[in-house]
PDB file of N, CA and C in Angstrom:
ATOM      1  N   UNK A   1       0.836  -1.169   0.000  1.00  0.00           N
ATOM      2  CA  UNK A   1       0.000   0.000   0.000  1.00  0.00           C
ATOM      3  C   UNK A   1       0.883   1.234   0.000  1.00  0.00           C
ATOM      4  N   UNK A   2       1.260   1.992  -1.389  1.00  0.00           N
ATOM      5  CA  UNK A   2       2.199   3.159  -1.228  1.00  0.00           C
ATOM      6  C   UNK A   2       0.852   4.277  -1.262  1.00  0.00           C
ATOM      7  N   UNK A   3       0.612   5.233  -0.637  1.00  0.00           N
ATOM      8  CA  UNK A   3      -0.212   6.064  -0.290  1.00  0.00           C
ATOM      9  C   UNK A   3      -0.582   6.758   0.392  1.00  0.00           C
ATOM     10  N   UNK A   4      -0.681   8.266   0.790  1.00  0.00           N
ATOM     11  CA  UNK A   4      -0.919   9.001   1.547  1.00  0.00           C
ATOM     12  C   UNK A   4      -1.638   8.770   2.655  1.00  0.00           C
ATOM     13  N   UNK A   5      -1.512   8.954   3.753  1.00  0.00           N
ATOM     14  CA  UNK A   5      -2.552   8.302   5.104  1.00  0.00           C
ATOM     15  C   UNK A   5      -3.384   9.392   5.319  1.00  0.00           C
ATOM     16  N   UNK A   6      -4.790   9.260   5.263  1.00  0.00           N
ATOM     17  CA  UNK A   6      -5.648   9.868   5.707  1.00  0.00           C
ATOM     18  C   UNK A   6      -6.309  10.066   6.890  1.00  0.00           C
ATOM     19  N   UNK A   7      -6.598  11.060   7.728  1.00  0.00           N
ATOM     20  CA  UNK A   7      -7.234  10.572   8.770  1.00  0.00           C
ATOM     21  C   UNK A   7      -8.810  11.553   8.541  1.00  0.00           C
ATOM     22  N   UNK A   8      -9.542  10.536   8.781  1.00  0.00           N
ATOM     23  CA  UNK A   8     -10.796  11.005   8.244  1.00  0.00           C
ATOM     24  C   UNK A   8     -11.358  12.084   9.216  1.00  0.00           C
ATOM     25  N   UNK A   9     -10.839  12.345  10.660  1.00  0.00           N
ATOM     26  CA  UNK A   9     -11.676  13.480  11.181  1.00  0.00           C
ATOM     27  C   UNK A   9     -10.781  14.844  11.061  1.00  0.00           C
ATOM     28  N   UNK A  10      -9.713  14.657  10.607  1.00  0.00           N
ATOM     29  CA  UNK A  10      -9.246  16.196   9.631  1.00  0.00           C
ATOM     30  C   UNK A  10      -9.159  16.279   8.498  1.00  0.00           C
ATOM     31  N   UNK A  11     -10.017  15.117   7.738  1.00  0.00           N
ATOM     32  CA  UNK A  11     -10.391  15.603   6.398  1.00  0.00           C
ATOM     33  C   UNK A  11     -11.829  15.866   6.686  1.00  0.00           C
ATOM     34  N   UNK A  12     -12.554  15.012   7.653  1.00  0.00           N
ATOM     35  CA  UNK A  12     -14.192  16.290   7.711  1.00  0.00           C
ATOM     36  C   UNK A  12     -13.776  17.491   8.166  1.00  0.00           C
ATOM     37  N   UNK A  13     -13.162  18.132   8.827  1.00  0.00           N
ATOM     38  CA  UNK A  13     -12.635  19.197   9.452  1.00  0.00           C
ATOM     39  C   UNK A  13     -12.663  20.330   8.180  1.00  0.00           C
ATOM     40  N   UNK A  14     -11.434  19.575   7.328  1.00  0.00           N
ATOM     41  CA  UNK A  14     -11.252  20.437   6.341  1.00  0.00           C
ATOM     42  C   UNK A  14     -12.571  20.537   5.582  1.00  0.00           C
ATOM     43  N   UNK A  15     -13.429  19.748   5.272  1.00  0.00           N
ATOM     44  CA  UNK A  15     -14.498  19.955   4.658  1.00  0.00           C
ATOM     45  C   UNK A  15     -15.529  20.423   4.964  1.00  0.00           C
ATOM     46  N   UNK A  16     -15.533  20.738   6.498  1.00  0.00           N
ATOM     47  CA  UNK A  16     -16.618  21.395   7.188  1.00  0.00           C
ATOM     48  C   UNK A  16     -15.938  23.068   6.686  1.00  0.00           C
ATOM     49  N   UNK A  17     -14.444  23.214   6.914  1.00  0.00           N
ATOM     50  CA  UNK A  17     -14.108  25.043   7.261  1.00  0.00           C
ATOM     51  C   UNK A  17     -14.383  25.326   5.251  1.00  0.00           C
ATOM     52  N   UNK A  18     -13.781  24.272   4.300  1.00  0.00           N
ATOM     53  CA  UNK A  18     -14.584  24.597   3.083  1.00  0.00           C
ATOM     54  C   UNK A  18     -16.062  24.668   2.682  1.00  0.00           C
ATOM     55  N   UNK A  19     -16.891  24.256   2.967  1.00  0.00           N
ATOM     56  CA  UNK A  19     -18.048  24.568   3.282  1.00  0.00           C
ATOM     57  C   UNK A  19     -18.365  25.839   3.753  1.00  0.00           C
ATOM     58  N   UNK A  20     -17.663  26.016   4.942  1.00  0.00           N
ATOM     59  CA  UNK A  20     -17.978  27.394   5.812  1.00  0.00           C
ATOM     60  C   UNK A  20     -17.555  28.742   4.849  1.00  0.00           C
ATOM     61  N   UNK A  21     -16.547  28.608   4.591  1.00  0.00           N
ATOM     62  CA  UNK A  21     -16.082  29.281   3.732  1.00  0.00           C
ATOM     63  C   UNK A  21     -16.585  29.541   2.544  1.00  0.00           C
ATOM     64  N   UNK A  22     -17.412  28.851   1.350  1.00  0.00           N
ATOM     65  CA  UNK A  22     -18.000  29.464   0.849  1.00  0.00           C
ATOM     66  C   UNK A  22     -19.251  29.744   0.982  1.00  0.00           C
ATOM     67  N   UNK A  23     -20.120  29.445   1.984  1.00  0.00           N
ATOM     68  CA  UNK A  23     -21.144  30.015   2.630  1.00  0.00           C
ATOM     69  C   UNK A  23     -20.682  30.959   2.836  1.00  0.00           C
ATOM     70  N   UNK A  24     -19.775  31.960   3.677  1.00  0.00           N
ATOM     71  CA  UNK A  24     -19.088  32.997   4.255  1.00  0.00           C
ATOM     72  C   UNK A  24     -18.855  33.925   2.512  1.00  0.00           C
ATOM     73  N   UNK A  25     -18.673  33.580   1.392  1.00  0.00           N
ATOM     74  CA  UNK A  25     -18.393  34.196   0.161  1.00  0.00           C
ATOM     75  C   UNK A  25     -19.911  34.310  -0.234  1.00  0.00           C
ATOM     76  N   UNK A  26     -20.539  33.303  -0.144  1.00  0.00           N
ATOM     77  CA  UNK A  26     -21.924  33.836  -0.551  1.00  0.00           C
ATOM     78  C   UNK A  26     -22.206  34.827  -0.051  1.00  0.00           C
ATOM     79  N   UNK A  27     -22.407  34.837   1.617  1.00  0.00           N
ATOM     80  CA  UNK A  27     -23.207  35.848   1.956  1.00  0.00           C
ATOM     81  C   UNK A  27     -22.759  37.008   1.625  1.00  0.00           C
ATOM     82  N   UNK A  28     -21.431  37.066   1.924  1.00  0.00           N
ATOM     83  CA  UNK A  28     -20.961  38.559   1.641  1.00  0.00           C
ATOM     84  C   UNK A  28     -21.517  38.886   0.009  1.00  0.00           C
ATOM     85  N   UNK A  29     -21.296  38.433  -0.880  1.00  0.00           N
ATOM     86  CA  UNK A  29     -21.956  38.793  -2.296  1.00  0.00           C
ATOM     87  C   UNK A  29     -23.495  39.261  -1.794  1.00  0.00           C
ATOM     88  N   UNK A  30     -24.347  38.631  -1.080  1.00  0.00           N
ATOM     89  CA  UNK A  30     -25.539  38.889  -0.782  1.00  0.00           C
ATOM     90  C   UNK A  30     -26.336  39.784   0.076  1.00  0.00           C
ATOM     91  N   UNK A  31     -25.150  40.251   1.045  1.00  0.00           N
ATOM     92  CA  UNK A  31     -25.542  40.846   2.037  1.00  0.00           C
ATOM     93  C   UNK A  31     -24.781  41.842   2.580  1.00  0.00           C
ATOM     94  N   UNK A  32     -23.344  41.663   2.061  1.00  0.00           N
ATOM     95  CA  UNK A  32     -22.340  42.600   2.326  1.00  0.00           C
ATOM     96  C   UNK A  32     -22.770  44.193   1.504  1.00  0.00           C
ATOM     97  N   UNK A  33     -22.214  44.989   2.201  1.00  0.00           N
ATOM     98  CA  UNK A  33     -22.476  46.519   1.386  1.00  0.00           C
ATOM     99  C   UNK A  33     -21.940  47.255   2.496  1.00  0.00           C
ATOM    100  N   UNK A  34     -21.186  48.104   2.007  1.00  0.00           N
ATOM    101  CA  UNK A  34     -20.021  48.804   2.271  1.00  0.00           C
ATOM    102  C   UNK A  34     -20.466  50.203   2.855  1.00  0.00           C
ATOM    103  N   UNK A  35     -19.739  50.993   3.928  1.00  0.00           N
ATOM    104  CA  UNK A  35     -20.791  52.255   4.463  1.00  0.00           C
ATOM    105  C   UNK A  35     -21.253  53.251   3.594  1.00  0.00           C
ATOM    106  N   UNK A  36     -20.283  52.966   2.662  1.00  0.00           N
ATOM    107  CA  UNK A  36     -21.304  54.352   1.143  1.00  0.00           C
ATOM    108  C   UNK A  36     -22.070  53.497   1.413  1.00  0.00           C
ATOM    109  N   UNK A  37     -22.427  52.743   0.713  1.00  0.00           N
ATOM    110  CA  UNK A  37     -24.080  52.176   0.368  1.00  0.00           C
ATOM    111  C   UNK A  37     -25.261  52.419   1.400  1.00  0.00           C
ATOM    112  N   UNK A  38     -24.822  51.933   2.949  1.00  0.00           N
ATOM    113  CA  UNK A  38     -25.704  52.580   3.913  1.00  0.00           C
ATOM    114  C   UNK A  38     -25.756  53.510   4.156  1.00  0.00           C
ATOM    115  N   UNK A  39     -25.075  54.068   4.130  1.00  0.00           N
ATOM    116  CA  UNK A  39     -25.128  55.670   4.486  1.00  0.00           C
ATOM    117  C   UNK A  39     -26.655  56.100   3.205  1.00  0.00           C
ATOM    118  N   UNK A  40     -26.225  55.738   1.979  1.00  0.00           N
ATOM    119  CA  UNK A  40     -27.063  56.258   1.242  1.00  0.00           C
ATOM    120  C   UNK A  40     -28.333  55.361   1.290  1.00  0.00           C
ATOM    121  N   UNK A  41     -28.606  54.355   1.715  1.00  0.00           N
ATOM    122  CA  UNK A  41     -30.044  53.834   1.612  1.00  0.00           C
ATOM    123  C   UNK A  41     -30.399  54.405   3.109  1.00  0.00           C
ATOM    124  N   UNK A  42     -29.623  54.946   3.993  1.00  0.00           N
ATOM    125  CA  UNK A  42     -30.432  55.675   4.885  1.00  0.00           C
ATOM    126  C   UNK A  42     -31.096  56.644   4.436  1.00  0.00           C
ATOM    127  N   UNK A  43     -30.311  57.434   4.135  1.00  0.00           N
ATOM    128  CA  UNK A  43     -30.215  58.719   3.433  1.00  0.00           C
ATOM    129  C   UNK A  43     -31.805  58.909   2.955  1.00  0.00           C
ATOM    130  N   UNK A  44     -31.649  57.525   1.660  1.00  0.00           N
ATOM    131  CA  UNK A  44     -33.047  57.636   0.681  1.00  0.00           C
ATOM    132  C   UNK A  44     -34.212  57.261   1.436  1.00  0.00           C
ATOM    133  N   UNK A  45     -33.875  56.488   2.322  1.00  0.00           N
ATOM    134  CA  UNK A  45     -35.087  55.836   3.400  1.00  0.00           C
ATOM    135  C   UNK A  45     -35.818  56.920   4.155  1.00  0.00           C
ATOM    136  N   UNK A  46     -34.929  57.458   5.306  1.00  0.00           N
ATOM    137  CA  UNK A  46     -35.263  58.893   5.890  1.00  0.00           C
ATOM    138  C   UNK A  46     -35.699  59.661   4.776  1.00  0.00           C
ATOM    139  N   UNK A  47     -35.002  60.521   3.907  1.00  0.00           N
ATOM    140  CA  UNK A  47     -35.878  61.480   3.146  1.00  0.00           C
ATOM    141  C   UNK A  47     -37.348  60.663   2.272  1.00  0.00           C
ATOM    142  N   UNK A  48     -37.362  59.554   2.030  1.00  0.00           N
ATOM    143  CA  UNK A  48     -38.660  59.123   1.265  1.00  0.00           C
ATOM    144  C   UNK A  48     -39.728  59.239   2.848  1.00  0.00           C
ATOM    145  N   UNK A  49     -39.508  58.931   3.945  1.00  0.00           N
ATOM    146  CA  UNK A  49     -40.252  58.825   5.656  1.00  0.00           C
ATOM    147  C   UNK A  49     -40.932  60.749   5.523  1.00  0.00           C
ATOM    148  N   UNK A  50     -39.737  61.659   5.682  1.00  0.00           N
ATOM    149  CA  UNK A  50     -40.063  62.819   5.594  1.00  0.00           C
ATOM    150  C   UNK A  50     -40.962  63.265   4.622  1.00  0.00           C
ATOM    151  N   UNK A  51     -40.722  62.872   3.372  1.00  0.00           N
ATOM    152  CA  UNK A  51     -41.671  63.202   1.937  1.00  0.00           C
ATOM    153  C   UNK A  51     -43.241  62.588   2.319  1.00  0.00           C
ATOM    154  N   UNK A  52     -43.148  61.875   2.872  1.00  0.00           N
ATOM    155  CA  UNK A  52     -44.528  60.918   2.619  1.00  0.00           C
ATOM    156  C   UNK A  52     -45.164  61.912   4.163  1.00  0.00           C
ATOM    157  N   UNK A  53     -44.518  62.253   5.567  1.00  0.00           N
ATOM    158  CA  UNK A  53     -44.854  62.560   6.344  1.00  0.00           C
ATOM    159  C   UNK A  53     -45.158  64.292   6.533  1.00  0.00           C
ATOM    160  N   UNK A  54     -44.762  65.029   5.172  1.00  0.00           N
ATOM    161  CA  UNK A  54     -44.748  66.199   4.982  1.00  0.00           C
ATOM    162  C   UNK A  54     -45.789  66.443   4.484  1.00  0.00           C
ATOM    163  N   UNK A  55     -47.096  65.169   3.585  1.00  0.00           N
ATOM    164  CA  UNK A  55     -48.616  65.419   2.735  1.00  0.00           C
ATOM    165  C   UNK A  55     -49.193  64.348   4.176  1.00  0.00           C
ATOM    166  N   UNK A  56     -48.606  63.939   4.954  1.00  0.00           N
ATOM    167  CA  UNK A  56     -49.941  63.619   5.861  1.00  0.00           C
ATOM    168  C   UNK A  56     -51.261  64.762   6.061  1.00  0.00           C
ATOM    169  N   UNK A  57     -52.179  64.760   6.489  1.00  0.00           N
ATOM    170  CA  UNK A  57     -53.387  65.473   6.925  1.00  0.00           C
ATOM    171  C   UNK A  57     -53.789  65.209   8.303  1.00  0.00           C
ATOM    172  N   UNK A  58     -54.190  66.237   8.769  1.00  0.00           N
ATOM    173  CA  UNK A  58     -54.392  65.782  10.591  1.00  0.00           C
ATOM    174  C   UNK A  58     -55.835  65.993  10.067  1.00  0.00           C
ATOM    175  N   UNK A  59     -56.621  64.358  10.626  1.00  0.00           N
ATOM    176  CA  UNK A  59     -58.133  64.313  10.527  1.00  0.00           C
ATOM    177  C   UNK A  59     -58.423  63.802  11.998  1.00  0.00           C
ATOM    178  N   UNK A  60     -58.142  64.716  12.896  1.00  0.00           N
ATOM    179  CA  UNK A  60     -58.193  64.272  14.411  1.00  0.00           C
ATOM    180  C   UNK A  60     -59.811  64.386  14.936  1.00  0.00           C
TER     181      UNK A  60
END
């Protein structure tokens, strides 16, 4: 038997942190966004809150 010795609970190991790892690349593609970006979907969020709260009507 000429062949590399394996030991199977640090090759699940390794296959659990690869796994993790590109779960960890997904999300960031999915969910990651950088403080420009928040800054500005605050930005648009708050001023669209103000716009909509500036034609309210008081029917008290």
């Amino acid at each position: 038997m000429s062949g590399k010795i394996i030991h199977f609970k640090t090759a699940k190991k390794q296959l659990g942190y690869a796994r993790k790892e590109s779960q960890a690349s997904e999300n960031k593609a999915k969910f990651g966004r950088d403080k420009l970006q928040i800054s500005k979907e605050k930005f648009a969020s708050s001023k669209f809150k103000r716009h909509l709260d500036s034609h309210k009507t008081d029917n008290d």
